[in-house]
Protein backbone atom coordinates (compact mmCIF):
# COMPACT_ATOMS: atom_id res chain seq x y z
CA UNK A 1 167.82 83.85 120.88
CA UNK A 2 171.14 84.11 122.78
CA UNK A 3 174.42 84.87 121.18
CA UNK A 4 175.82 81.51 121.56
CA UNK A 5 172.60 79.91 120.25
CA UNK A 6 172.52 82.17 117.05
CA UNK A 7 176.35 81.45 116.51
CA UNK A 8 175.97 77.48 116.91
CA UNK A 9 173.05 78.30 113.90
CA UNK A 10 175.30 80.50 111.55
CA UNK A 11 178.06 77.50 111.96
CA UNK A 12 175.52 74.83 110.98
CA UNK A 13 174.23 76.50 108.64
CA UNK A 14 178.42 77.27 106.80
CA UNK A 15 178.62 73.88 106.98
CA UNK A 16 175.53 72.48 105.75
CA UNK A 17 174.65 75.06 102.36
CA UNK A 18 178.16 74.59 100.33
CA UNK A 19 177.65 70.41 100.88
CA UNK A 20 173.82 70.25 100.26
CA UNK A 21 174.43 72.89 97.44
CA UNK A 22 176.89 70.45 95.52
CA UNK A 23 175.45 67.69 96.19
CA UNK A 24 172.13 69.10 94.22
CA UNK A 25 174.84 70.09 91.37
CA UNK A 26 175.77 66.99 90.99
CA UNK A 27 173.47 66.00 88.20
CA UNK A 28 175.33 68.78 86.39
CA UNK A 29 178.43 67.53 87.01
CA UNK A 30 178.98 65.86 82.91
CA UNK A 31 176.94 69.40 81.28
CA UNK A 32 178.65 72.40 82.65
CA UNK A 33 182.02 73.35 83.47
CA UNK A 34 183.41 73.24 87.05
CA UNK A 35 183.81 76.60 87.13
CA UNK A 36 180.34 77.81 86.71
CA UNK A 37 179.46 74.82 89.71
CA UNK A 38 182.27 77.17 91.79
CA UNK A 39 180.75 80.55 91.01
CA UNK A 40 177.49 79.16 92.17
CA UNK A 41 179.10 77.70 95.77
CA UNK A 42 180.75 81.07 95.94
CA UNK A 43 177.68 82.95 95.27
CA UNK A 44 175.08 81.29 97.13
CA UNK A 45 177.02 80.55 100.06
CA UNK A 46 178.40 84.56 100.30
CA UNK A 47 174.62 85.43 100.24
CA UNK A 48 173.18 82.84 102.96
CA UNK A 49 176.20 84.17 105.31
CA UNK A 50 175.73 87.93 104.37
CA UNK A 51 174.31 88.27 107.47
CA UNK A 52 176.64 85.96 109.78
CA UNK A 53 180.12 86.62 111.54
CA UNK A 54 183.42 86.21 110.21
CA UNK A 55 183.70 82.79 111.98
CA UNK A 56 180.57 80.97 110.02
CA UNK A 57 181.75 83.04 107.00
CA UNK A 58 185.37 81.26 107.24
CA UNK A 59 183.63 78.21 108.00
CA UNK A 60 181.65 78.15 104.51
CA UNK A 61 184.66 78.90 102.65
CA UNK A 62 186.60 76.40 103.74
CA UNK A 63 183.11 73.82 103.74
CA UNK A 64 182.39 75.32 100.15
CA UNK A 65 186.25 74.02 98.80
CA UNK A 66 186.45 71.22 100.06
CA UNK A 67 182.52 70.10 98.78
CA UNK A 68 184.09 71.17 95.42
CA UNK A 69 187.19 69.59 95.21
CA UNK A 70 185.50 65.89 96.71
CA UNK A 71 182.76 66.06 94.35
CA UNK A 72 184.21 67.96 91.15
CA UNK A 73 187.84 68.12 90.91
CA UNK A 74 189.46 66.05 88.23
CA UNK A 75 189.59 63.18 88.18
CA UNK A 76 186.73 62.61 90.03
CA UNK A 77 189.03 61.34 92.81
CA UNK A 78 188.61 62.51 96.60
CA UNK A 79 190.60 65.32 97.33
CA UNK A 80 192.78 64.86 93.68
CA UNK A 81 193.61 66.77 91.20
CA UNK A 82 197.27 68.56 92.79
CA UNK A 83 197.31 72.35 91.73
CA UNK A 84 193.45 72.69 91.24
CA UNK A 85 193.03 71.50 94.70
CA UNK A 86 195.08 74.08 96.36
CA UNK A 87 193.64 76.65 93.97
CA UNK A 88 190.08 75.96 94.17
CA UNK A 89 190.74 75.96 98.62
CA UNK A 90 192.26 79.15 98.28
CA UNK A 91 189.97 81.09 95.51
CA UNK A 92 186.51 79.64 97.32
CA UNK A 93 187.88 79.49 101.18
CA UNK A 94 188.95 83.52 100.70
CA UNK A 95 186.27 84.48 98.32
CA UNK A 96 183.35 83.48 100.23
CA UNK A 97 184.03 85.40 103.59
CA UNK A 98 185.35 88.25 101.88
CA UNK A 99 181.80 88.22 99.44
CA UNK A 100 179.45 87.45 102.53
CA UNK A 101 181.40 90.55 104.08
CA UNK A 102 180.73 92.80 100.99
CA UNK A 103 177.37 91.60 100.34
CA UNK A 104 176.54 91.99 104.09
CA UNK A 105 177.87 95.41 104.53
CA UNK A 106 175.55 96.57 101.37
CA UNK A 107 173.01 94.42 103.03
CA UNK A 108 173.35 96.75 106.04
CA UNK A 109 173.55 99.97 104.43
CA UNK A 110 170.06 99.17 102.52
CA UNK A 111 168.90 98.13 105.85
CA UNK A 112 170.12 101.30 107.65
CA UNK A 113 168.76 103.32 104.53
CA UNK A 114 165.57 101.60 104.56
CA UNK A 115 165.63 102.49 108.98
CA UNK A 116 166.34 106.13 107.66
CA UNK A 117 163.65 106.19 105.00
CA UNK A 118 160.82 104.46 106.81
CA UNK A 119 161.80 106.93 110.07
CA UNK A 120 161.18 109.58 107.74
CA UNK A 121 158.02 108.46 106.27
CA UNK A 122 156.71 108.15 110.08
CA UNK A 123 157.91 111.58 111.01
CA UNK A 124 156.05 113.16 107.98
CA UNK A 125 153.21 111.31 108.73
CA UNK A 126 153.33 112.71 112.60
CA UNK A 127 153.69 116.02 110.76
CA UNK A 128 151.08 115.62 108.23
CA UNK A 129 148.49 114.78 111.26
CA UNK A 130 149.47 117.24 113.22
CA UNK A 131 148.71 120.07 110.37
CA UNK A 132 145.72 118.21 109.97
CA UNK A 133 144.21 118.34 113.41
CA UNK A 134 145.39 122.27 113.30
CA UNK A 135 143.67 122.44 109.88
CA UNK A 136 140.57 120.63 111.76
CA UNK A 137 141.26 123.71 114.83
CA UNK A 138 141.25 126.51 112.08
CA UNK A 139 138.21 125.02 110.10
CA UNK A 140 136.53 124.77 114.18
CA UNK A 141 137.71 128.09 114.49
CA UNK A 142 136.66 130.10 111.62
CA UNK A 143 133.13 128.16 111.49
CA UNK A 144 132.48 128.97 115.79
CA UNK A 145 133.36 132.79 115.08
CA UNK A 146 130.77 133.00 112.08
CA UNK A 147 128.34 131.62 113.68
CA UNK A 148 129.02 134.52 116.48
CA UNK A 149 129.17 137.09 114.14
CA UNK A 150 125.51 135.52 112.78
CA UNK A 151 124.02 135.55 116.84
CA UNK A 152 125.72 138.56 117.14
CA UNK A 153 123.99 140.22 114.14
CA UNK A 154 120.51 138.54 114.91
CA UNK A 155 120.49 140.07 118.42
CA UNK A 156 121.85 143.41 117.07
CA UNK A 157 118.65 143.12 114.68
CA UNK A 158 116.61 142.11 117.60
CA UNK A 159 117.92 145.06 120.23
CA UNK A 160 117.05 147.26 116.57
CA UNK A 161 113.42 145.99 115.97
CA UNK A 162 112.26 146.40 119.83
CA UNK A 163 114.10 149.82 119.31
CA UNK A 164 111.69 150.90 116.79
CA UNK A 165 108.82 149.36 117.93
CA UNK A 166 109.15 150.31 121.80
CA UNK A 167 110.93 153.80 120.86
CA UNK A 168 110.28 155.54 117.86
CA UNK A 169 106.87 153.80 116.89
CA UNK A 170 105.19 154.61 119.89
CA UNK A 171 106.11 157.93 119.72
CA UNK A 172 104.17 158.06 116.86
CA UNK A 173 101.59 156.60 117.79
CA UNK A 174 101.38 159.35 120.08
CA UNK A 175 102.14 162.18 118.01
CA UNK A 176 99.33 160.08 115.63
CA UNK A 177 97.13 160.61 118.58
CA UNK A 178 97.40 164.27 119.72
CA UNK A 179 97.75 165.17 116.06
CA UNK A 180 94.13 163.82 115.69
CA UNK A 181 92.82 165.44 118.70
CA UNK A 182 93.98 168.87 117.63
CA UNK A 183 92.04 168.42 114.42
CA UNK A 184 88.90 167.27 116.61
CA UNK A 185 89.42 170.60 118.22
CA UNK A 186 90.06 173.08 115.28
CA UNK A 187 86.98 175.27 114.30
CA UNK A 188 84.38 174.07 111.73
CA UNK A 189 84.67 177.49 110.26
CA UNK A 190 88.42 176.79 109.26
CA UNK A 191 88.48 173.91 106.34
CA UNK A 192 91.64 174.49 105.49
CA UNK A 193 93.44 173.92 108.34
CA UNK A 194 91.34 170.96 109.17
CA UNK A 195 92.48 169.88 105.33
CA UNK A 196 95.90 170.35 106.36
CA UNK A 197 96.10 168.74 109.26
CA UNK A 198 94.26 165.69 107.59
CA UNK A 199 97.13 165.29 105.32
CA UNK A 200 99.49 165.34 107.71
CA UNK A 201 98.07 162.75 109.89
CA UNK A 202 97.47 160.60 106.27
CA UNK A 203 101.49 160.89 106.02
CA UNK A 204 102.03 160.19 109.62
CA UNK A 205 99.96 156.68 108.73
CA UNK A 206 102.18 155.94 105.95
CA UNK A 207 105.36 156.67 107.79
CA UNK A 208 103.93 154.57 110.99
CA UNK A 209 102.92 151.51 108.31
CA UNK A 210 106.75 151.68 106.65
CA UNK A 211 108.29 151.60 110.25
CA UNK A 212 106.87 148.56 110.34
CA UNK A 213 107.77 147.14 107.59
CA UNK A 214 111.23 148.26 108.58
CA UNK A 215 110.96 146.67 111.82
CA UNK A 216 109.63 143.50 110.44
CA UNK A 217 112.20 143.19 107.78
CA UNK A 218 115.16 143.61 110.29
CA UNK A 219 113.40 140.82 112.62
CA UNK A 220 109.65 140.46 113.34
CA UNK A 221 108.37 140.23 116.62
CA UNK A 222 106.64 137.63 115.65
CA UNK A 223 109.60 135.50 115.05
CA UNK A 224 110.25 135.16 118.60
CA UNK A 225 106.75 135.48 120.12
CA UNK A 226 104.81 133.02 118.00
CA UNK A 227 107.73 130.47 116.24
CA UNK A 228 108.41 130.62 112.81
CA UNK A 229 105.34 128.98 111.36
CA UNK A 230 103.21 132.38 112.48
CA UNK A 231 106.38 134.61 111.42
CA UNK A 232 105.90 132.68 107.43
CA UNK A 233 102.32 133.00 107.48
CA UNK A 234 102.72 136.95 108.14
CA UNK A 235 105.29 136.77 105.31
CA UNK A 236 103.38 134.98 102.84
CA UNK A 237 99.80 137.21 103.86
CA UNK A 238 102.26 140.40 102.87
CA UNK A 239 103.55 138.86 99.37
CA UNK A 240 102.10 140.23 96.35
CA UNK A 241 102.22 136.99 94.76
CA UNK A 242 100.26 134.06 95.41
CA UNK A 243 102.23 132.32 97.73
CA UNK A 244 101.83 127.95 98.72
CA UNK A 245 102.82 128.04 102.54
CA UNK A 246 103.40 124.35 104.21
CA UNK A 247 105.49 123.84 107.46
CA UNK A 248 105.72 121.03 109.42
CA UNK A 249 106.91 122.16 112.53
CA UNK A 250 105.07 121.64 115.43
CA UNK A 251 107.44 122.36 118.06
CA UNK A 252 109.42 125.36 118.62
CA UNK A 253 113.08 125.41 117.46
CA UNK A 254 115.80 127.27 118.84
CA UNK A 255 116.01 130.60 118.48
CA UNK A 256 119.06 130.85 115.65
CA UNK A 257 117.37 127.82 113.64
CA UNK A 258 114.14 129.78 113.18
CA UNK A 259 115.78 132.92 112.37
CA UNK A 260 118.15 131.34 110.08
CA UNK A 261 115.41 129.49 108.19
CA UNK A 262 113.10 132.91 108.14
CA UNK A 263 116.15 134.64 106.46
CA UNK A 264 116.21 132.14 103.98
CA UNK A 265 112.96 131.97 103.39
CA UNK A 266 112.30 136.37 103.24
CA UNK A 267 115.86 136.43 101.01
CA UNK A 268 114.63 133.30 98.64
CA UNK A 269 111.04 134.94 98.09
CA UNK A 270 112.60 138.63 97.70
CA UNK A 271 115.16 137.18 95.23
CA UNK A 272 112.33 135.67 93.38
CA UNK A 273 110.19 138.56 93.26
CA UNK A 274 113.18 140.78 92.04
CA UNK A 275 114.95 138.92 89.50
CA UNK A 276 112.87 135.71 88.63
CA UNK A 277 110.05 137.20 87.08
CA UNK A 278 107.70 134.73 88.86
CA UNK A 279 104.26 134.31 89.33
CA UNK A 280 103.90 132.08 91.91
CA UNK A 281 106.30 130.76 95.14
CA UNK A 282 106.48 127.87 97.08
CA UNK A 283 107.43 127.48 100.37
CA UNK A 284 107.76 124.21 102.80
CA UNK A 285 109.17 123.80 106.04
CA UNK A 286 109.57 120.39 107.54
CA UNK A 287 111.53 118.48 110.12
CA UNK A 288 112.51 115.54 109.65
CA UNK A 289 115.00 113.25 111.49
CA UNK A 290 116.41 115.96 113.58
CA UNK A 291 117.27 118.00 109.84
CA UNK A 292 114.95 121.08 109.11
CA UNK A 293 114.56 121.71 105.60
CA UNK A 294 113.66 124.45 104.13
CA UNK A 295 112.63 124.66 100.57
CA UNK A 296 111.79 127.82 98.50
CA UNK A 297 110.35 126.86 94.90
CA UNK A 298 108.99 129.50 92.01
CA UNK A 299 107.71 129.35 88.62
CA UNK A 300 110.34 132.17 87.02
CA UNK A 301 113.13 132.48 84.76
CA UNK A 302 115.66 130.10 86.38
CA UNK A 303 119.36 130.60 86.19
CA UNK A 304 120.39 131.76 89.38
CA UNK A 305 124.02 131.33 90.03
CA UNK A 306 125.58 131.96 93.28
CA UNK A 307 128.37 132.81 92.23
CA UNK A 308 127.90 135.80 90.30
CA UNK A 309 127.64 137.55 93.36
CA UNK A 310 123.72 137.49 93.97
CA UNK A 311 121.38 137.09 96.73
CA UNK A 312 122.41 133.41 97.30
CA UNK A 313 125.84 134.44 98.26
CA UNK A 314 124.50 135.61 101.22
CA UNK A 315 121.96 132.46 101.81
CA UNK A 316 125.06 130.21 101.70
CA UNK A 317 126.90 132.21 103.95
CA UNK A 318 124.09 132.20 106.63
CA UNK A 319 123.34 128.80 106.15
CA UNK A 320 126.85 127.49 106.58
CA UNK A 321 127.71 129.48 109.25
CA UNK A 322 125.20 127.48 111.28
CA UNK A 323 126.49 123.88 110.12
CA UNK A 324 123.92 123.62 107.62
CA UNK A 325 124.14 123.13 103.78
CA UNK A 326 122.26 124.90 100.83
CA UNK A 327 121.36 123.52 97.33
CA UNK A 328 120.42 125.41 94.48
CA UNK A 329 119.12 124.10 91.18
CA UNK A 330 118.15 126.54 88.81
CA UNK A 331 117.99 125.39 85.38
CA UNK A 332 117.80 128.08 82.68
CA UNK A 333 114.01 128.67 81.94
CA UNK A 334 112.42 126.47 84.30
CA UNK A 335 111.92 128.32 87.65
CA UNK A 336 114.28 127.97 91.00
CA UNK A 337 114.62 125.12 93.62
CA UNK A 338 116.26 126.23 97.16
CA UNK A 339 116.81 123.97 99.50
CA UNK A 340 118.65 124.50 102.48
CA UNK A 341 119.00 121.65 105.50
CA UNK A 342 119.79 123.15 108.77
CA UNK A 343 120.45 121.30 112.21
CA UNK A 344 117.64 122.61 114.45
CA UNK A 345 120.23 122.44 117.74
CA UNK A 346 123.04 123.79 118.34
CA UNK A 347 126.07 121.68 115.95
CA UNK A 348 128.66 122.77 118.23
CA UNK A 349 127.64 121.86 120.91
């Protein structure tokens, strides 16, 4: 709308509100005093023209006193009534601009406040997004370098287990071996000896037997040469306690999935055999809709709570650092439910 336009409106409008406005007082004219009808033209017309220029607000002034004085000045005669003529021109002609002027400069500064306020309220929500998507970078951040530390640690355990089983287990095998053939070769005539060196080959066993255990428990071959189904069936033919073994996996998973959901499984069953006084565990391994799950059950005491600082402490950490999630429900009395949901590829792409 151009200037000229919206001033030709503001004009119309000065003219038209003070006349249509007493003309819908006029039913009122015989029940309340004239003064109240001018308060009324002085208030309603100051608060249509808040807005307007000095020109329209003139306009209404001078359109508001003379509505009043045809329609309401005593006698009831057109333009009568001497004094209160002049008075009511001058009170309503002045009042009204100088009103529509206050009531449009407060008008302004509520506007200008509300401009200021609702500026604000857009900066801080600029703000607020921005520490949120650095809040989203940090969360990013922190979870990509745990799961680094985690690969790093598994291939540390990895370079360690082919260490031991390339290195210092085949050396005893050897030593195993020529100790055996010097006994072969020792006299009949000398028992003792032969005694001796029984014995020490008997200890060499034992140490040879908890090397691998060692190596095993830091990361069994088996893990990575036959999947994790083979490496849980090793697990569960080494338990002391009778142990209910189902996975459904048929496919191989990558290589941090399998060895996150073996450590969960070995620290579960070793947690159970320490502190929960069970009898029996349960163990099942399934993938379904692109989640493995991997549940550890036993019949024991119950009451395992993470965060006094046990086993599951770890558990959690592993698990989460791979984008996965771990439940525990552990009911005083009534045995141990683990169930941890990892993604089998990579969540970060």
């Amino acid at each position: 709308m151009s200037a000229r336009i919206r001033q030709a409106a503001w004009t119309a409008a000065a003219l038209v509100v003070p006349v249509a406005l007493s003309v819908a007082l006029l039913p009122l004219r015989d029940h309340v005093d004239d003064v109240l009808v001018a308060v009324v033209l002085l208030a309603v017309s100051a608060a249509v023209l808040a807005r307007a220029e000095w020109p329209p607000r003139i306009v209404a002034g001078v359109s508001a006193a003379l509505s009043f004085n045809y329609f309401y000045a005593q006698p009831y005669n057109q333009f009568g009534g001497g004094v209160q003529v002049v008075e009511t021109t001058v009170v309503l002609g002045v009042a009204i601009p100088a009103l529509a002027a206050w009531v449009g400069r407060l008008s302004g500064q509520e506007a200008a406040r509300e401009k200021a306020l609702r500026e604000q309220a857009e900066r801080n929500a600029a703000d607020l997004a921005e520490h949120q998507r650095q809040v989203e970078r940090l969360a990013a951040d922190l979870t990509a370098s745990r799961r680094r530390i985690v690969a790093a640690g598994d291939e540390m355990r990895r370079r360690i287990e082919r260490n031991l089983h390339d290195g210092v287990q085949q050396r005893l095998v050897t030593v195993s071996l020529r100790l055996g053939g010097v006994r072969d070769r020792v006299p009949v005539g000398l028992p003792a000896i032969r005694d001796d060196l029984d014995r020490l080959a008997d200890v060499l066993t034992e140490t040879l037997d908890e090397l691998r255990d060692l190596a095993r428990g830091v990361h069994p071959a088996i893990l990575v040469e036959a999947g994790l189904g083979s490496a849980l069936d090793g697990l569960a033919r080494r338990s002391a306690l009778p142990v209910r073994l189902d996975v459904q996996v048929d496919d191989r998973l990558p290589a941090e999935c399998e060895a996150t959901a073996y450590y969960v499984v070995s620290e579960a069953f070793a947690n159970a055999v320490k502190h929960a006084s069970a009898s029996a565990v349960g163990i099942r391994v399934e993938a379904v809709e692109g989640i493995l799950t991997v549940r550890v059950s036993d019949d024991g005491v119950g009451g395992a709570d993470a965060s006094r600082g046990s086993g599951l402490t770890g558990i959690r950490d592993r698990v989460e650092a791979v984008g996965g999630t771990l439940a525990v429900h552990s009911p005083p009395g009534s045995g141990t439910v683990l169930t941890a949901r990892l993604p089998p590829g990579d969540p970060f792409g």
